[in-house]
PDB file of N, CA and C in Angstrom:
ATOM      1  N   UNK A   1      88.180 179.793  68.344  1.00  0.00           N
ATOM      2  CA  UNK A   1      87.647 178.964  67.310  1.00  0.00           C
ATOM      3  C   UNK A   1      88.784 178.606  66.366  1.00  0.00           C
ATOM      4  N   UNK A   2      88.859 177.524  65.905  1.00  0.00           N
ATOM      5  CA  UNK A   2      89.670 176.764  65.035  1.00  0.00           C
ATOM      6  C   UNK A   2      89.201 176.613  63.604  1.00  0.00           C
ATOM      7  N   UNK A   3      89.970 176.652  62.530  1.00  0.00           N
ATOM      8  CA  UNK A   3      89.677 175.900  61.826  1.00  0.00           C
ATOM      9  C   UNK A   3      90.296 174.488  61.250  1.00  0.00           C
ATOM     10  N   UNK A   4      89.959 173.439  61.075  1.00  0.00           N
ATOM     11  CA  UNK A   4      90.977 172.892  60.107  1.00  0.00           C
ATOM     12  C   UNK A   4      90.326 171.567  59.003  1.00  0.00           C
ATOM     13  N   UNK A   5      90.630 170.773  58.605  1.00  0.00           N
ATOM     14  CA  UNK A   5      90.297 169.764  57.805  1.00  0.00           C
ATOM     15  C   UNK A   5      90.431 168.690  58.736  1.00  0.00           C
ATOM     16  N   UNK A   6      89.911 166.810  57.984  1.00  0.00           N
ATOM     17  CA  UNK A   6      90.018 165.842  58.536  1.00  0.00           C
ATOM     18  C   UNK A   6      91.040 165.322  58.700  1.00  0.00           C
ATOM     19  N   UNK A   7      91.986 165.969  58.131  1.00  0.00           N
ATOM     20  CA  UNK A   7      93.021 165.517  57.483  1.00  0.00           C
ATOM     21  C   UNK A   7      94.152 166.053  58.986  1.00  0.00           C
ATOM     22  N   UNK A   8      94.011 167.307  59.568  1.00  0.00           N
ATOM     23  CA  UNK A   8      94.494 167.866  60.739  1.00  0.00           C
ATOM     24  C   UNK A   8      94.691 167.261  61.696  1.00  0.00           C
ATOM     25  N   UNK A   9      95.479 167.498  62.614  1.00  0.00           N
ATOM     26  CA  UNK A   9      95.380 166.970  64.097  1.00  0.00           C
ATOM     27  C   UNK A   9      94.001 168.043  64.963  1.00  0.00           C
ATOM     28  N   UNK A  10      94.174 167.128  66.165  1.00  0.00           N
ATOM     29  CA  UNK A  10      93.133 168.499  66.870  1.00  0.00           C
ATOM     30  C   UNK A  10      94.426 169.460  67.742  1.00  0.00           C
ATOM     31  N   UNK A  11      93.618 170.456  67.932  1.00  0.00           N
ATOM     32  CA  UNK A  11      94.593 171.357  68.640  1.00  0.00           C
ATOM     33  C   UNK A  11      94.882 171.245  70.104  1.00  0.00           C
ATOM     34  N   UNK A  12      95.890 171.692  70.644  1.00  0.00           N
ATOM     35  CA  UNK A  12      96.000 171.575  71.854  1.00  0.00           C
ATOM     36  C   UNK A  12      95.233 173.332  72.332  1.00  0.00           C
ATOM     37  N   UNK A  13      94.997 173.010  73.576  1.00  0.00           N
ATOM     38  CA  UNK A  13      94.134 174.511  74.297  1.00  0.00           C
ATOM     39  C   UNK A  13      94.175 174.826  75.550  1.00  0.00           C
ATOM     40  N   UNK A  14      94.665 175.921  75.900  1.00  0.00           N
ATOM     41  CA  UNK A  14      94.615 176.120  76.958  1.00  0.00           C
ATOM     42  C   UNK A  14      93.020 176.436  77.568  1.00  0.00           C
ATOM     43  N   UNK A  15      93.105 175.368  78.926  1.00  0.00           N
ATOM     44  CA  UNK A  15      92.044 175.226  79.880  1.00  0.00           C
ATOM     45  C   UNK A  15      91.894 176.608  80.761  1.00  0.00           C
ATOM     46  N   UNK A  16      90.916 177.331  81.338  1.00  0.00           N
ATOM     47  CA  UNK A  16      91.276 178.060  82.237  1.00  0.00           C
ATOM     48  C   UNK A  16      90.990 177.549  83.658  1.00  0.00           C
ATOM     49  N   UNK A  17      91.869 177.710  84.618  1.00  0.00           N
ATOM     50  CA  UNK A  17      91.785 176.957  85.961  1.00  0.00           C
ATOM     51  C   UNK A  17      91.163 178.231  86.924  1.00  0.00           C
ATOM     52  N   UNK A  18      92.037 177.682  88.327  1.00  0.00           N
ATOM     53  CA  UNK A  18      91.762 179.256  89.532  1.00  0.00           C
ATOM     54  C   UNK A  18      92.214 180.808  88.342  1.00  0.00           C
ATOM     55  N   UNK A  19      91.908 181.535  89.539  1.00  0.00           N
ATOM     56  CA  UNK A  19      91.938 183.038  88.877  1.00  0.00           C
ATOM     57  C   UNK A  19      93.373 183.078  89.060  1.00  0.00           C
ATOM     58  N   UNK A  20      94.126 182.432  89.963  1.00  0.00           N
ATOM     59  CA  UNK A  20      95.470 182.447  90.602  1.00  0.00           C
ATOM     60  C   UNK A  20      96.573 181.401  89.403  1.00  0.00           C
ATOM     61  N   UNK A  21      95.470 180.460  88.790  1.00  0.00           N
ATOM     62  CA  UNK A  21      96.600 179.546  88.383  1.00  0.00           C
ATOM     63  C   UNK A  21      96.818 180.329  86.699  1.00  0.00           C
ATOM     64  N   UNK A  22      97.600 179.376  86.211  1.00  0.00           N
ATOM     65  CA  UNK A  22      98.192 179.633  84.861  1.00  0.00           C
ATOM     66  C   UNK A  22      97.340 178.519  84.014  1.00  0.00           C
ATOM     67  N   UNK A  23      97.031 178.919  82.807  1.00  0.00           N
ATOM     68  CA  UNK A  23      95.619 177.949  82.541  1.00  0.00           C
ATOM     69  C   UNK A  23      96.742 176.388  82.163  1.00  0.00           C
ATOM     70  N   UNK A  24      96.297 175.701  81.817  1.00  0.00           N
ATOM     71  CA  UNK A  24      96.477 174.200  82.010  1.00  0.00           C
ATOM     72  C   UNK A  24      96.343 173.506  80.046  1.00  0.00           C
ATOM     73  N   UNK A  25      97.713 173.239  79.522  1.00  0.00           N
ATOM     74  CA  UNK A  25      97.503 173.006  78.406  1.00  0.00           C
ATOM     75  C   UNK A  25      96.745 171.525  78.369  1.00  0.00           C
ATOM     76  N   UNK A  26      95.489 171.248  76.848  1.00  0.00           N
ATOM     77  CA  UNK A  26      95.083 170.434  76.778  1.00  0.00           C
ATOM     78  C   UNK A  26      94.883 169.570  75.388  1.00  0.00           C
ATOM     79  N   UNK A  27      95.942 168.779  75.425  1.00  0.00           N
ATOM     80  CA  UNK A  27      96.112 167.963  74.062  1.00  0.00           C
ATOM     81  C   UNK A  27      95.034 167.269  73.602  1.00  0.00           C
ATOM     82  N   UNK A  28      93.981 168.368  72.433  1.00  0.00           N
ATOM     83  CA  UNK A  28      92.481 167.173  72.025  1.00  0.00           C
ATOM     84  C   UNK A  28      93.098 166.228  71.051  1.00  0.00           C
ATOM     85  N   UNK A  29      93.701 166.312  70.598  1.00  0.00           N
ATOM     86  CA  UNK A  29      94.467 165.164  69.886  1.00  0.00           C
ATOM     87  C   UNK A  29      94.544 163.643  70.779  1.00  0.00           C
ATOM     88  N   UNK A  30      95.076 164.009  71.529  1.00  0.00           N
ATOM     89  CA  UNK A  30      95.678 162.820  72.464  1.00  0.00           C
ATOM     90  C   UNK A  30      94.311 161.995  73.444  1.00  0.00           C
ATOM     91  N   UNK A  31      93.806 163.374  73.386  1.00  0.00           N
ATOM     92  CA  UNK A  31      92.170 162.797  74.591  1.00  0.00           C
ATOM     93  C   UNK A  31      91.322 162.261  73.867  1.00  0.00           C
ATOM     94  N   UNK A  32      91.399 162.730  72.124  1.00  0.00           N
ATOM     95  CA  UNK A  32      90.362 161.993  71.263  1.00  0.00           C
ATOM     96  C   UNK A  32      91.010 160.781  71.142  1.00  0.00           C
ATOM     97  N   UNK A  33      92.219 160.357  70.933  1.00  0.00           N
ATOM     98  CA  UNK A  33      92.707 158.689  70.301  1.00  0.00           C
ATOM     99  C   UNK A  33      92.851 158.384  71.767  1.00  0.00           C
ATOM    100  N   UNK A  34      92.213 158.788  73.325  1.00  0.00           N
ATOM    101  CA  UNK A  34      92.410 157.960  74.674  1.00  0.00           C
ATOM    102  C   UNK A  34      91.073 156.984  74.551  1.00  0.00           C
ATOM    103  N   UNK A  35      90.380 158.600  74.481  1.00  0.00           N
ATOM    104  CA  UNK A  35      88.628 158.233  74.411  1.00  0.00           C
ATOM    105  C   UNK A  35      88.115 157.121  73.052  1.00  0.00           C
ATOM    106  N   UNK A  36      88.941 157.160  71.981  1.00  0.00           N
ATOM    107  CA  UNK A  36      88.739 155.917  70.550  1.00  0.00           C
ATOM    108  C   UNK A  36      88.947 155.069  71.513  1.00  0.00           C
ATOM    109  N   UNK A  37      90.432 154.801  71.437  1.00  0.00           N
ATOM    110  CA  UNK A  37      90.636 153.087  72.017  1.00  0.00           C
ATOM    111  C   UNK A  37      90.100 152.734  73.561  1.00  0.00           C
ATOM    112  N   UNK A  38      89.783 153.521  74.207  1.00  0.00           N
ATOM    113  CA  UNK A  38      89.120 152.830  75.666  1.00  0.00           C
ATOM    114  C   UNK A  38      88.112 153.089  75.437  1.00  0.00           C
ATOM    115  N   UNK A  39      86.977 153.406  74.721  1.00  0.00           N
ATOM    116  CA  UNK A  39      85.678 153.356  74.011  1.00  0.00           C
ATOM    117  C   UNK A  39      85.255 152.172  73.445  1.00  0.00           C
ATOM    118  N   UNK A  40      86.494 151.563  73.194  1.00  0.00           N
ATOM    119  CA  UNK A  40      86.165 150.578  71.933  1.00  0.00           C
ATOM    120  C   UNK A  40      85.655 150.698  70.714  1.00  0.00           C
ATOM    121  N   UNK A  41      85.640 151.948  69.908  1.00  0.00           N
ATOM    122  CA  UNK A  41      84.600 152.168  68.935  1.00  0.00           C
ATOM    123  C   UNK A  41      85.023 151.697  67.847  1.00  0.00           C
ATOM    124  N   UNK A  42      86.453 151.249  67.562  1.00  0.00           N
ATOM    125  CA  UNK A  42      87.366 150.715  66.314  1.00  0.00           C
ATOM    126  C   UNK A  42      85.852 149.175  66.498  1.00  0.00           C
ATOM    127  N   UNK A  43      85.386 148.804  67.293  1.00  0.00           N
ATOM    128  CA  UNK A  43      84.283 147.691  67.189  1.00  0.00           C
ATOM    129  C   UNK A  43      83.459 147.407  66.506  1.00  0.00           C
ATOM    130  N   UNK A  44      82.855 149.014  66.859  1.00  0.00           N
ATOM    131  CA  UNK A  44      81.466 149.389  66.462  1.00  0.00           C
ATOM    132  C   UNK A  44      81.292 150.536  65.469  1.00  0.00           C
ATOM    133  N   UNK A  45      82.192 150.563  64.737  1.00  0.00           N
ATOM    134  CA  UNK A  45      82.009 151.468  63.777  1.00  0.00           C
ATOM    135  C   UNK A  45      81.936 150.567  62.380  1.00  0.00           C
ATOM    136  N   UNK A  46      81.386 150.766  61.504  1.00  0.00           N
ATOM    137  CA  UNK A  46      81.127 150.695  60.305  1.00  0.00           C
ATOM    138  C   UNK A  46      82.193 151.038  59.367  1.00  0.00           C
ATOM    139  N   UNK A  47      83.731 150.609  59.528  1.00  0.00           N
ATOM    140  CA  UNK A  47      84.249 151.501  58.326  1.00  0.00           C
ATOM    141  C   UNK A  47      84.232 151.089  56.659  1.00  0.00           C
ATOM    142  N   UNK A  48      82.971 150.613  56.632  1.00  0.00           N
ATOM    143  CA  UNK A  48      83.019 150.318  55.151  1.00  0.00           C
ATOM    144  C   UNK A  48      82.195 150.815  54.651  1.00  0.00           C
ATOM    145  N   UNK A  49      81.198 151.662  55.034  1.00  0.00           N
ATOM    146  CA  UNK A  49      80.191 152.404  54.914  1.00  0.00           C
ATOM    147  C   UNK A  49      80.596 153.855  54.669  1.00  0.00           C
ATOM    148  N   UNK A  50      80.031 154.599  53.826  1.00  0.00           N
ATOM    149  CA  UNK A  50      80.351 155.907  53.697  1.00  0.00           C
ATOM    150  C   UNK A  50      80.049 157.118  54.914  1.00  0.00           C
ATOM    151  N   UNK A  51      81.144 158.142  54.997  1.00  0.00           N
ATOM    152  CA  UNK A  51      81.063 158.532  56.161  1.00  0.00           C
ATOM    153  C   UNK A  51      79.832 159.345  56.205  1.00  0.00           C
ATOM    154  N   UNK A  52      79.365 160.101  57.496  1.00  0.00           N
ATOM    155  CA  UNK A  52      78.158 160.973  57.370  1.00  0.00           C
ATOM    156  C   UNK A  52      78.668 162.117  58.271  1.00  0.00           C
ATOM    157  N   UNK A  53      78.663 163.458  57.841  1.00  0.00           N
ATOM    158  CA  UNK A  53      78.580 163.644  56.495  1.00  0.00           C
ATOM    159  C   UNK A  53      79.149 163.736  55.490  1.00  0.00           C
ATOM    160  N   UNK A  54      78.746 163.372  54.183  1.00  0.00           N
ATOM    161  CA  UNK A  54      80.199 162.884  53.181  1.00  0.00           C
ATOM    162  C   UNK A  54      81.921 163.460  53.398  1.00  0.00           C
ATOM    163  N   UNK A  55      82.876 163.178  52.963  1.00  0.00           N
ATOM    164  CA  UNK A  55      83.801 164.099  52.653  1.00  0.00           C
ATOM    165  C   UNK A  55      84.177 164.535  51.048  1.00  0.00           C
ATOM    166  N   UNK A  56      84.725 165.654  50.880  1.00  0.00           N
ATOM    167  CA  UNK A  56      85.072 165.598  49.395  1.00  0.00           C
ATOM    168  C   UNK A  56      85.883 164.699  49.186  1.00  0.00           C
ATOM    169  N   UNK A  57      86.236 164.824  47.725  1.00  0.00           N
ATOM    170  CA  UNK A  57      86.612 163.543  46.882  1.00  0.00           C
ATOM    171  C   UNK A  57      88.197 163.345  47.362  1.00  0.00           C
ATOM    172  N   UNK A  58      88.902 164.045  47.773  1.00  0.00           N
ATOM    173  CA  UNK A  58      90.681 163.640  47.953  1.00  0.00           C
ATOM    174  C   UNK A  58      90.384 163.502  49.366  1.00  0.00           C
ATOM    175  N   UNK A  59      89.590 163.848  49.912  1.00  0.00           N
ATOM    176  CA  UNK A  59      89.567 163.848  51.432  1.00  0.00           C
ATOM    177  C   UNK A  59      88.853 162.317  51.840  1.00  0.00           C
ATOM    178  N   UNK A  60      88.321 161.734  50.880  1.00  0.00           N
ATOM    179  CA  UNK A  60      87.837 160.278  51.148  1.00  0.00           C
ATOM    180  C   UNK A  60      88.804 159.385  50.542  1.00  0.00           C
ATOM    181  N   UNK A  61      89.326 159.580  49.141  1.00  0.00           N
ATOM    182  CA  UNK A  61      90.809 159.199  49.005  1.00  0.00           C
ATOM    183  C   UNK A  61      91.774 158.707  50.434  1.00  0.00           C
ATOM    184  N   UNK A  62      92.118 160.486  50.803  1.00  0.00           N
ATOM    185  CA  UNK A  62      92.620 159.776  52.178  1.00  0.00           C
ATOM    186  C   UNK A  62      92.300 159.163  53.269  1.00  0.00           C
ATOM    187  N   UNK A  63      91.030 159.095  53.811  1.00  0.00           N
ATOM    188  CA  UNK A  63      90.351 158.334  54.593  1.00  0.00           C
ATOM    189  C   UNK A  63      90.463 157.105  54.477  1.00  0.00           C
ATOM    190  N   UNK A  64      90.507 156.679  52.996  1.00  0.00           N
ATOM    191  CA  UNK A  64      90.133 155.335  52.487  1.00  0.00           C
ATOM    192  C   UNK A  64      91.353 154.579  52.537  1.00  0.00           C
ATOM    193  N   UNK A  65      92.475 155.331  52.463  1.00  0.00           N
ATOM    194  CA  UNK A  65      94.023 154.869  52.596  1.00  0.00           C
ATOM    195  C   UNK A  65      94.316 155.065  54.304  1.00  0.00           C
ATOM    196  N   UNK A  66      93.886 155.690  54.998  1.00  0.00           N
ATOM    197  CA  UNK A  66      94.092 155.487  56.752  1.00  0.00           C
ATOM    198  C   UNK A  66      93.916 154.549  56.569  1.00  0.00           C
ATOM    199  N   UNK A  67      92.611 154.043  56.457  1.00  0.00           N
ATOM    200  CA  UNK A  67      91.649 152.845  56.726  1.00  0.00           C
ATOM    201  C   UNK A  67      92.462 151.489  56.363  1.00  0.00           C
ATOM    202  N   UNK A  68      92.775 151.490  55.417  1.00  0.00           N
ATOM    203  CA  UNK A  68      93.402 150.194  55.019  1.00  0.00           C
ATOM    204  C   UNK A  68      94.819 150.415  55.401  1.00  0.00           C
ATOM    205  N   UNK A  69      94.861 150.656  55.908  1.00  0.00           N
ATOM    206  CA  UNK A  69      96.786 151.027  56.599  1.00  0.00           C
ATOM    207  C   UNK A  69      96.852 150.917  58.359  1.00  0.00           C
ATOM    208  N   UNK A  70      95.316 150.923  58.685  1.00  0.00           N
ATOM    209  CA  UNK A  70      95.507 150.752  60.037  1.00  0.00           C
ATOM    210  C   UNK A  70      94.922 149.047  60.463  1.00  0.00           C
ATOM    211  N   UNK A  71      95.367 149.208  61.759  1.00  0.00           N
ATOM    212  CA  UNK A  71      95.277 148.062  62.463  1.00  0.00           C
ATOM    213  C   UNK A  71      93.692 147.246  62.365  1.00  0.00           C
ATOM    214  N   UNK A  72      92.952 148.680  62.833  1.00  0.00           N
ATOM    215  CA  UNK A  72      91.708 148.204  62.637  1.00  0.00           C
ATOM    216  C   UNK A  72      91.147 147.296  61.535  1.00  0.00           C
ATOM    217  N   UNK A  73      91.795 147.627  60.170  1.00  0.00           N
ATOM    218  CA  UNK A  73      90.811 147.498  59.202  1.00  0.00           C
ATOM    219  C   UNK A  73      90.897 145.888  58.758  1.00  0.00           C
ATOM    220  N   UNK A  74      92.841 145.332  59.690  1.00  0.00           N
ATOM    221  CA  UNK A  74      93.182 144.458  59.300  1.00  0.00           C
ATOM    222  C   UNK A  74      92.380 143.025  60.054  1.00  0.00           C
ATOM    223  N   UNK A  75      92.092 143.626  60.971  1.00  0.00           N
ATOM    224  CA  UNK A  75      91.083 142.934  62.242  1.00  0.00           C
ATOM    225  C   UNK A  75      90.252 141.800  61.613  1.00  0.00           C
TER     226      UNK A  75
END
């Protein structure tokens, strides 16, 4: 179990494979921004709407500055 903020990357984890193999590292970082952009969800998301469920107050600060700094928002 992990902890971290929104603000974090996700962690990488080892997978467990055969009983024989060596488990198999797995970057959720990298599989979550594969699964965003070949999802298409930068589409269908709402980012002008408040998130659910809220974030605290510096933590929507920064959200609110991703947002307008990325590609998406310029769309």
């Amino acid at each position: 179990m992990w902890a971290w903020t929104v603000r974090d990357p996700l962690p990488t984890i080892l997978v467990p494979l055969l009983p024989n193999d060596p488990p198999a590292p797995l970057d959720l970082q990298a599989a979550f921004e594969a699964a965003y952009a070949w999802g298409r969800y930068a589409h269908g998301v709402d980012y002008g709407a408040p998130p659910a469920p809220p974030l605290a107050a510096a933590d929507r600060a920064w959200a609110a500055e991703c947002i307008r700094a990325s590609a998406v928002w310029k769309k």
